[in-house]
N, C-alpha and C. Protein backbone atom coordinates (compact mmCIF):
# COMPACT_ATOMS: atom_id res chain seq x y z
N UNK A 1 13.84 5.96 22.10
CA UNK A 1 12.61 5.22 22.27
C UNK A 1 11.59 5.71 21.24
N UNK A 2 10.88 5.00 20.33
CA UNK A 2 10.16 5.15 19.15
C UNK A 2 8.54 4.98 19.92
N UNK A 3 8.06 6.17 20.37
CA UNK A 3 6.59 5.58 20.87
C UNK A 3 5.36 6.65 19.51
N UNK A 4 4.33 5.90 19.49
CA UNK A 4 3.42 6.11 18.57
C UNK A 4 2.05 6.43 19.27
N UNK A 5 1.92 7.91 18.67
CA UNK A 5 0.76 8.54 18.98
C UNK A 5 -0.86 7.78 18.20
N UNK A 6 -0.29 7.18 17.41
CA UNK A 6 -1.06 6.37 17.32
C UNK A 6 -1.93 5.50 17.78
N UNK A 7 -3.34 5.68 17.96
CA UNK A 7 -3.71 4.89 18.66
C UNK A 7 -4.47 2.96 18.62
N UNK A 8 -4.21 2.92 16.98
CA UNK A 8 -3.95 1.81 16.19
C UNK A 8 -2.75 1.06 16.37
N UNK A 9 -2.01 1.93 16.97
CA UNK A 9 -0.33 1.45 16.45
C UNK A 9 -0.26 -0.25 17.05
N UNK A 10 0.13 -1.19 16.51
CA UNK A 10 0.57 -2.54 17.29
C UNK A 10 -1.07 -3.00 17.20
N UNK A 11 -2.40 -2.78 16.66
CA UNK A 11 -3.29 -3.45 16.95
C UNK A 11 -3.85 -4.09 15.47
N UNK A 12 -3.98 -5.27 15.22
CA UNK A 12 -4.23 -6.06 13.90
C UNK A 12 -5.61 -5.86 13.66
N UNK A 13 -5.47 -5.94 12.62
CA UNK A 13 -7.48 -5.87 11.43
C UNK A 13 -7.85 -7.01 12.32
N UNK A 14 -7.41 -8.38 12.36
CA UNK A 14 -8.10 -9.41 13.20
C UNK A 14 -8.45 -9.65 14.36
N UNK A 15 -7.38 -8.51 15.21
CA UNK A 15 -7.90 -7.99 16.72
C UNK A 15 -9.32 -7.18 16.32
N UNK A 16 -9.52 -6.13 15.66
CA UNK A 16 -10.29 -5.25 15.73
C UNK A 16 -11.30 -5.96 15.09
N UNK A 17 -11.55 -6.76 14.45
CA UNK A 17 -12.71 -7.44 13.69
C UNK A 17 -13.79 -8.50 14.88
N UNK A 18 -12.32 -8.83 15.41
CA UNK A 18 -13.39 -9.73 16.35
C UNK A 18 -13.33 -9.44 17.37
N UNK A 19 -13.00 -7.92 18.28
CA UNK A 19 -13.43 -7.39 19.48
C UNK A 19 -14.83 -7.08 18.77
N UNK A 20 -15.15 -6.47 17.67
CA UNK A 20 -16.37 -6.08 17.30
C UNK A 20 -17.09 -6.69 17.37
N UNK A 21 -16.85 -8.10 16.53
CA UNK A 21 -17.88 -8.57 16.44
C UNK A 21 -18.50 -9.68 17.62
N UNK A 22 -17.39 -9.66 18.93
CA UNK A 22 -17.51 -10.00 20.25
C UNK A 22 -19.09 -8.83 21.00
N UNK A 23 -18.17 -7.31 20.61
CA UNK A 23 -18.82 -6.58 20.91
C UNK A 23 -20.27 -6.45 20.82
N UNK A 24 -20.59 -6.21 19.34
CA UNK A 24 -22.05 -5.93 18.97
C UNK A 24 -22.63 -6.77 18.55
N UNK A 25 -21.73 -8.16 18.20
CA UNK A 25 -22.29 -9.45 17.72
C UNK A 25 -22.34 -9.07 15.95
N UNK A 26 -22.52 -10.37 15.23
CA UNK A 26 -22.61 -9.60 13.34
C UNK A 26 -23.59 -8.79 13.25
N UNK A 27 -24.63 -9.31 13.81
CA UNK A 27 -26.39 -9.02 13.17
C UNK A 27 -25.87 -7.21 13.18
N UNK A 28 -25.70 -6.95 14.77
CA UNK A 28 -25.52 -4.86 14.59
C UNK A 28 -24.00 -5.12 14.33
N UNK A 29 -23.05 -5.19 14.22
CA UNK A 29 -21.97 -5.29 13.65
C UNK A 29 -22.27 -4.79 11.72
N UNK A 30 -23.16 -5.41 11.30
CA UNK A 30 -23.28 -5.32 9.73
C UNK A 30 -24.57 -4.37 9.96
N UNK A 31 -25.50 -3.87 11.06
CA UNK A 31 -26.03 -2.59 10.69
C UNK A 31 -25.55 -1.68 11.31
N UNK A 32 -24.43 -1.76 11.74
CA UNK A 32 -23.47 -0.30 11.83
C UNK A 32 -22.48 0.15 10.77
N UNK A 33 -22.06 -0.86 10.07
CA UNK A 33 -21.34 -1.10 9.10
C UNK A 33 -21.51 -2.05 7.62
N UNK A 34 -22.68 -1.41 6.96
CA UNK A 34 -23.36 -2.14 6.23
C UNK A 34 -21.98 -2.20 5.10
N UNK A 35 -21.84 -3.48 5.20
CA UNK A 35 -20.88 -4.49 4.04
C UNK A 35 -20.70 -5.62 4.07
N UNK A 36 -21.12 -6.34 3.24
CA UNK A 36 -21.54 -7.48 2.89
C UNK A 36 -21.02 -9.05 4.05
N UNK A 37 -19.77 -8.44 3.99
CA UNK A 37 -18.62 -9.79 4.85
C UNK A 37 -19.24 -9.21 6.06
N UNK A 38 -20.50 -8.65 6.49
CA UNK A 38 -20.46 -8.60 7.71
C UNK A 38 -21.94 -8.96 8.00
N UNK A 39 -23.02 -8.87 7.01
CA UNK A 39 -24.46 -9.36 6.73
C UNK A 39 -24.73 -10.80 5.70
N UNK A 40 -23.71 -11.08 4.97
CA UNK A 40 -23.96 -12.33 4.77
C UNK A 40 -22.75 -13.50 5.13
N UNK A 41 -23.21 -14.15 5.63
CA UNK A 41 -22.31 -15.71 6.16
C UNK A 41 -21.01 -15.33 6.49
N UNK A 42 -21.30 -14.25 7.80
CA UNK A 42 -19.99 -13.54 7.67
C UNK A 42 -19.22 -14.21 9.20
N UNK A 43 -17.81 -14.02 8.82
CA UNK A 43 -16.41 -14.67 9.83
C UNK A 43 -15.75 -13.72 9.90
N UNK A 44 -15.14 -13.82 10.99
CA UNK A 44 -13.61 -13.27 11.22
C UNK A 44 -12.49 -13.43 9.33
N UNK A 45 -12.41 -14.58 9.24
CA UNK A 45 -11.54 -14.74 7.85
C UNK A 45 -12.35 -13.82 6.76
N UNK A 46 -13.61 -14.67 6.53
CA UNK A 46 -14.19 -13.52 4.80
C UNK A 46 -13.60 -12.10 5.35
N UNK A 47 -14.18 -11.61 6.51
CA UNK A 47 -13.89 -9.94 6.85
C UNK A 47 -12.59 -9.75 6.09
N UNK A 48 -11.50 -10.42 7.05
CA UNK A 48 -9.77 -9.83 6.83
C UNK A 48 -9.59 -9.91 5.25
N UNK A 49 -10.41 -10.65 4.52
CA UNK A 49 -9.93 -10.76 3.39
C UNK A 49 -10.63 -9.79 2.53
N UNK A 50 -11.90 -9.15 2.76
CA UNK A 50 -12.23 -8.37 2.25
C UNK A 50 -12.20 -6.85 3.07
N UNK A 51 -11.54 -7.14 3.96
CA UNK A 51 -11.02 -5.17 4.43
C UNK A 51 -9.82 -5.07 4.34
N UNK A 52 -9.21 -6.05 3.81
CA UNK A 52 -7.15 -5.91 3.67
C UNK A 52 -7.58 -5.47 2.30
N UNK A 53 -8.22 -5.54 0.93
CA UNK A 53 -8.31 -5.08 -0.15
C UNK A 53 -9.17 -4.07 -0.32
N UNK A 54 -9.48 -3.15 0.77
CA UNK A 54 -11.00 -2.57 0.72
C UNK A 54 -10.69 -0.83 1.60
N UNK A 55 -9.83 -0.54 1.31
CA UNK A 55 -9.41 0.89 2.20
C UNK A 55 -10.81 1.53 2.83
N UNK A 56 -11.55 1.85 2.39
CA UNK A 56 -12.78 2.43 2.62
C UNK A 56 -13.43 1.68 3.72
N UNK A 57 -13.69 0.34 3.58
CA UNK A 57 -14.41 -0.42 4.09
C UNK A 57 -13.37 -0.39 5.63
N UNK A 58 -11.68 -0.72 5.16
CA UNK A 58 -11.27 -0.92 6.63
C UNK A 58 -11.23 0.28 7.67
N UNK A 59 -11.32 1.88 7.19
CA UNK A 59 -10.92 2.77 7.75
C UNK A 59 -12.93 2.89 8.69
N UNK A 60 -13.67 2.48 8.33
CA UNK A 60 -14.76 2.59 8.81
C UNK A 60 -14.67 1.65 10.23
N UNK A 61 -14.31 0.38 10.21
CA UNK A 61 -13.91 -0.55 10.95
C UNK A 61 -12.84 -0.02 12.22
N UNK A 62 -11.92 0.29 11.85
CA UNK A 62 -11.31 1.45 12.55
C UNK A 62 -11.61 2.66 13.22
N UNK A 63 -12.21 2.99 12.54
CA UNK A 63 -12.88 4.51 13.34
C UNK A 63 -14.21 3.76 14.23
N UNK A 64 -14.84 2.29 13.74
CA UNK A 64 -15.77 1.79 15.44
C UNK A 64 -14.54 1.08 16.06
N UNK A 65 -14.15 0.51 16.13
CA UNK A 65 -12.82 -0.09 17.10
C UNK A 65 -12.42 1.52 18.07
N UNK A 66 -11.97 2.72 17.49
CA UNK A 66 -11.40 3.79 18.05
C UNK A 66 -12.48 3.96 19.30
N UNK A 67 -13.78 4.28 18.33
CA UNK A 67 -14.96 4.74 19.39
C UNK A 67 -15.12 3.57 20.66
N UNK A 68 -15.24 2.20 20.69
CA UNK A 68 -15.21 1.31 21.35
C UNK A 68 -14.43 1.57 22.14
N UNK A 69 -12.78 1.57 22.10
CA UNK A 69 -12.11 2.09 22.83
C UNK A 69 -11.38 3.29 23.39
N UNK A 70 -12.65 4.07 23.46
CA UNK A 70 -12.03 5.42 23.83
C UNK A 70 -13.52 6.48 23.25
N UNK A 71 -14.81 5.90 23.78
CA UNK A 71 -15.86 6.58 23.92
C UNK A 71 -16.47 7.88 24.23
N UNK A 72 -15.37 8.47 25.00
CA UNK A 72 -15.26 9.41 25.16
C UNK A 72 -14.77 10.80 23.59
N UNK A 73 -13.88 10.68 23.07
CA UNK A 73 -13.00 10.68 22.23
C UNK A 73 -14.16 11.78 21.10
């Protein structure tokens, strides 16, 4: 049995983009995470397309998704 300590493991950039932005809505979504696909005319799509080319940008995205789920942490 292959299980992953991971706590990303099995969860997509497009899950985590738009629990967020469910979450905090864009407006604090892009002032928690000031980048552009998230303060101007920003979607679910512009995001994925600019944090699938953007390492920096996606690992930030990730580490609020982590905190979201698992606040404690």
């Amino acid at each position: 049995m292959n299980t992953s300590k991971d706590p990303l493991h099995g969860v997509t950039l497009e899950t985590m983009v738009t629990h967020l932005a469910d979450c905090y809505g864009w407006d604090e979504l892009g002032r928690r995470i000031t980048i552009r696909c998230f303060t101007h005319d920003p979607s679910v799509k512009s995001s994925l397309q600019f944090l699938r080319r953007t390492p920096w940008a996606r690992q930030k995205v990730e580490q609020l998704y982590l905190r979201t789920q698992f606040p404690s942490a």
